[in-house]
Protein backbone atom coordinates (compact mmCIF):
# COMPACT_ATOMS: atom_id res chain seq x y z
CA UNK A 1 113.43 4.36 92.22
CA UNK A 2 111.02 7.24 90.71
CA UNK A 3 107.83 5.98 89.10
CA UNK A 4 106.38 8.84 88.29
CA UNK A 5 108.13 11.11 86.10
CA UNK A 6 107.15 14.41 85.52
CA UNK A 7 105.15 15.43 82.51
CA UNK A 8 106.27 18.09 80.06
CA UNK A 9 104.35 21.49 80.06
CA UNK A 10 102.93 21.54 76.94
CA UNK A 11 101.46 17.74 77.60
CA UNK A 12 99.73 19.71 81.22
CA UNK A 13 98.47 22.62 79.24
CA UNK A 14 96.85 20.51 76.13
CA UNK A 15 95.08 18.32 78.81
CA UNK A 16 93.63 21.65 80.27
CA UNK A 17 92.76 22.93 76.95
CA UNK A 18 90.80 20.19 76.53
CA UNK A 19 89.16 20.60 79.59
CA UNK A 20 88.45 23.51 79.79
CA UNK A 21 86.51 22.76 75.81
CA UNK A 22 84.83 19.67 76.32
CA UNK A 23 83.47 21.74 79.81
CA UNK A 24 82.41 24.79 78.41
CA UNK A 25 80.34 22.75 75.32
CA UNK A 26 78.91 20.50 78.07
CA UNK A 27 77.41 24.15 79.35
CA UNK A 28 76.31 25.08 76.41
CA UNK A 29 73.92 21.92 75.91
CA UNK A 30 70.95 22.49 78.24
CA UNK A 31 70.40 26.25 77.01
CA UNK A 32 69.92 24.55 73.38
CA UNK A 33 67.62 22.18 74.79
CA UNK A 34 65.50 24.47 76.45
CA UNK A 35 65.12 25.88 73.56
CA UNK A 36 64.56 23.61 71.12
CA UNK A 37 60.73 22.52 69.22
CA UNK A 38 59.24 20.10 71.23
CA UNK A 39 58.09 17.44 68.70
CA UNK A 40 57.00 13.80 70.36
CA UNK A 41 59.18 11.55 68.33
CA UNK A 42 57.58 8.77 66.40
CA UNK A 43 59.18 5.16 67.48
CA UNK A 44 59.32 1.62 65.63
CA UNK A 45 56.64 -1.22 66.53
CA UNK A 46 56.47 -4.41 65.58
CA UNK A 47 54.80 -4.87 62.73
CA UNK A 48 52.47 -7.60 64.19
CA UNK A 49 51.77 -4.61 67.02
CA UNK A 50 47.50 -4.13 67.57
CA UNK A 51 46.31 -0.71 68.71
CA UNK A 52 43.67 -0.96 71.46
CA UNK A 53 42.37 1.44 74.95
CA UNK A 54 43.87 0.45 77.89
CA UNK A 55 42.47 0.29 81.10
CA UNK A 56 44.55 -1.19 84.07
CA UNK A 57 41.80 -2.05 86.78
CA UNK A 58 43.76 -4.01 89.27
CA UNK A 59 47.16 -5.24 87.88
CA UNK A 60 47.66 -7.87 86.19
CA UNK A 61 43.56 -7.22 85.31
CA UNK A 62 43.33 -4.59 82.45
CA UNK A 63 40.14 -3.60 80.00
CA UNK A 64 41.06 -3.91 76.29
CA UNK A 65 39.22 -2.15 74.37
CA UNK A 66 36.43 -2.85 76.80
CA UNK A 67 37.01 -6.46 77.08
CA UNK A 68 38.27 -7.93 80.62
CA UNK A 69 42.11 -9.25 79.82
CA UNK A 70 45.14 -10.08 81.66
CA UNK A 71 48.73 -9.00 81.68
CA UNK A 72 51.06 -11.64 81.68
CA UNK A 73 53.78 -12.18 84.55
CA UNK A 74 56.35 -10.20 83.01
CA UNK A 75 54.49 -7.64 80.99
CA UNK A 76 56.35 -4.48 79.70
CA UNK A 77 54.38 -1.35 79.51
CA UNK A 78 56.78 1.03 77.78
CA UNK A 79 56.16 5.38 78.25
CA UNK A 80 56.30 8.06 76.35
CA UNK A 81 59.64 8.20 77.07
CA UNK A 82 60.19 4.40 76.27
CA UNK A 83 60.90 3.46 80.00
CA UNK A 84 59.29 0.95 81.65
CA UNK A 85 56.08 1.92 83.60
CA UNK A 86 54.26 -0.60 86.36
CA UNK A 87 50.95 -0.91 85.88
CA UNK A 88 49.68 0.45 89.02
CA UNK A 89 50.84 3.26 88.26
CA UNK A 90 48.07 3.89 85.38
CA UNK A 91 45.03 2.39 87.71
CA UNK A 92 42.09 4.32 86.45
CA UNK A 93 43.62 5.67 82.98
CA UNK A 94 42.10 4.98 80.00
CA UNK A 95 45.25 5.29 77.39
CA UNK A 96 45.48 4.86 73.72
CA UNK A 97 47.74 2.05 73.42
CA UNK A 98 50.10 -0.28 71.06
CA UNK A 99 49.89 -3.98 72.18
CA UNK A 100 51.72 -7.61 71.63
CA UNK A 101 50.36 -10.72 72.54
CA UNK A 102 51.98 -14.19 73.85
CA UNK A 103 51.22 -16.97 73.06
CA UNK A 104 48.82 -17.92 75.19
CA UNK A 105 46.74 -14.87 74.40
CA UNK A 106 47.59 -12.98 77.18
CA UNK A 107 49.19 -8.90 76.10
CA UNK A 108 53.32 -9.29 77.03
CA UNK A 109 54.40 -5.93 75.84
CA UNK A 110 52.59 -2.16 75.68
CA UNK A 111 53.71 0.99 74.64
CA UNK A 112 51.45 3.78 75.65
CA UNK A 113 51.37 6.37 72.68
CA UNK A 114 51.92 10.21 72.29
CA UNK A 115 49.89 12.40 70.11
CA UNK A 116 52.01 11.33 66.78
CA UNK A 117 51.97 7.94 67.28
CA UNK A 118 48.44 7.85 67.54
CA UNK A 119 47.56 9.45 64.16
CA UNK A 120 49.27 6.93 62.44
CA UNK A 121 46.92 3.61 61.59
CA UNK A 122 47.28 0.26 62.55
CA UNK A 123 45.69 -2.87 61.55
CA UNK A 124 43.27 -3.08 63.69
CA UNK A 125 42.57 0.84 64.17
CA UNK A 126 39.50 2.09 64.54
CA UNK A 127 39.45 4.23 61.23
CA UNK A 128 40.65 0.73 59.13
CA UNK A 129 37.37 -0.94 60.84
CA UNK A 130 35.11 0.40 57.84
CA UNK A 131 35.19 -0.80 54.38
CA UNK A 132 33.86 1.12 51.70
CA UNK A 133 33.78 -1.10 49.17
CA UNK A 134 32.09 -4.28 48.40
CA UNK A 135 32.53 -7.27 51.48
CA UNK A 136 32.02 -9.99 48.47
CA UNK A 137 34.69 -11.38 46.52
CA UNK A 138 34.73 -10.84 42.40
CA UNK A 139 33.34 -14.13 41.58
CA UNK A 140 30.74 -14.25 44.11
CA UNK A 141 29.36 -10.58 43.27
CA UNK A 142 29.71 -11.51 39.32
CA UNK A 143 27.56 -15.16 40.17
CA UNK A 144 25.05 -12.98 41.79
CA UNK A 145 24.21 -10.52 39.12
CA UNK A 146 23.68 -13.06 36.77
């Protein structure tokens, strides 16, 4: 008994066809991205996300923002390139950084930043620190000028 029966021709020469297409477009891929603009893309952060300096002295010790800290057992320090990055490997780096907290206080998840991420503002960014306008609420600055 034959299992295998032949295939037709024109079924053979479609599946080279193919082939032979889907190979020749995978060729033409890298050449377009060697060529392309390269433009850091922006990602999504939580929204409850603080932007701090990061400083890994000896893991799980960092400096945020100056201030001793510690990374918690299973931290996540995301890349650039969003993969995940062990802290030793940034010992003695000071990196502009977007940070999460647990809740114990102790930062659970970091993204270090590229150049367009780090123009955009945070809560807690450096440029939102100063406020031009008046620290007092309405009623408090009205009770005072009278």
């Amino acid at each position: 008994m034959n299992r295998c029966t032949p295939q037709p021709r024109r079924v053979r020469r479609r599946l080279l066809a193919g082939l032979l297409a889907g190979a020749s477009a995978l060729a033409a891929l890298p050449a377009a991205a060697q060529t392309a603009a390269a433009t850091p893309a922006v990602r999504n952060f939580p929204a409850a996300a603080l932007r701090g300096e990061l400083a890994v002295t000896q893991p799980p010790a960092i400096l945020l923002d100056g201030k001793a800290e510690r990374l918690t057992p299973g931290a996540r320090i995301h890349g650039l390139d969003n993969l995940l990055v062990r802290p030793a490997a940034l010992v003695s780096q000071t990196l502009v950084v977007n940070y999460l907290r647990d809740g114990a206080g102790q930062v659970h998840e970091v993204w270090l930043l590229n150049s367009e991420e780090a123009k955009l503002k945070r809560p807690n960014s450096p440029s939102s620190w100063f406020s031009w306008g008046t620290a007092a609420p309405a009623s408090t600055a009205a009770a005072t000028t009278n």
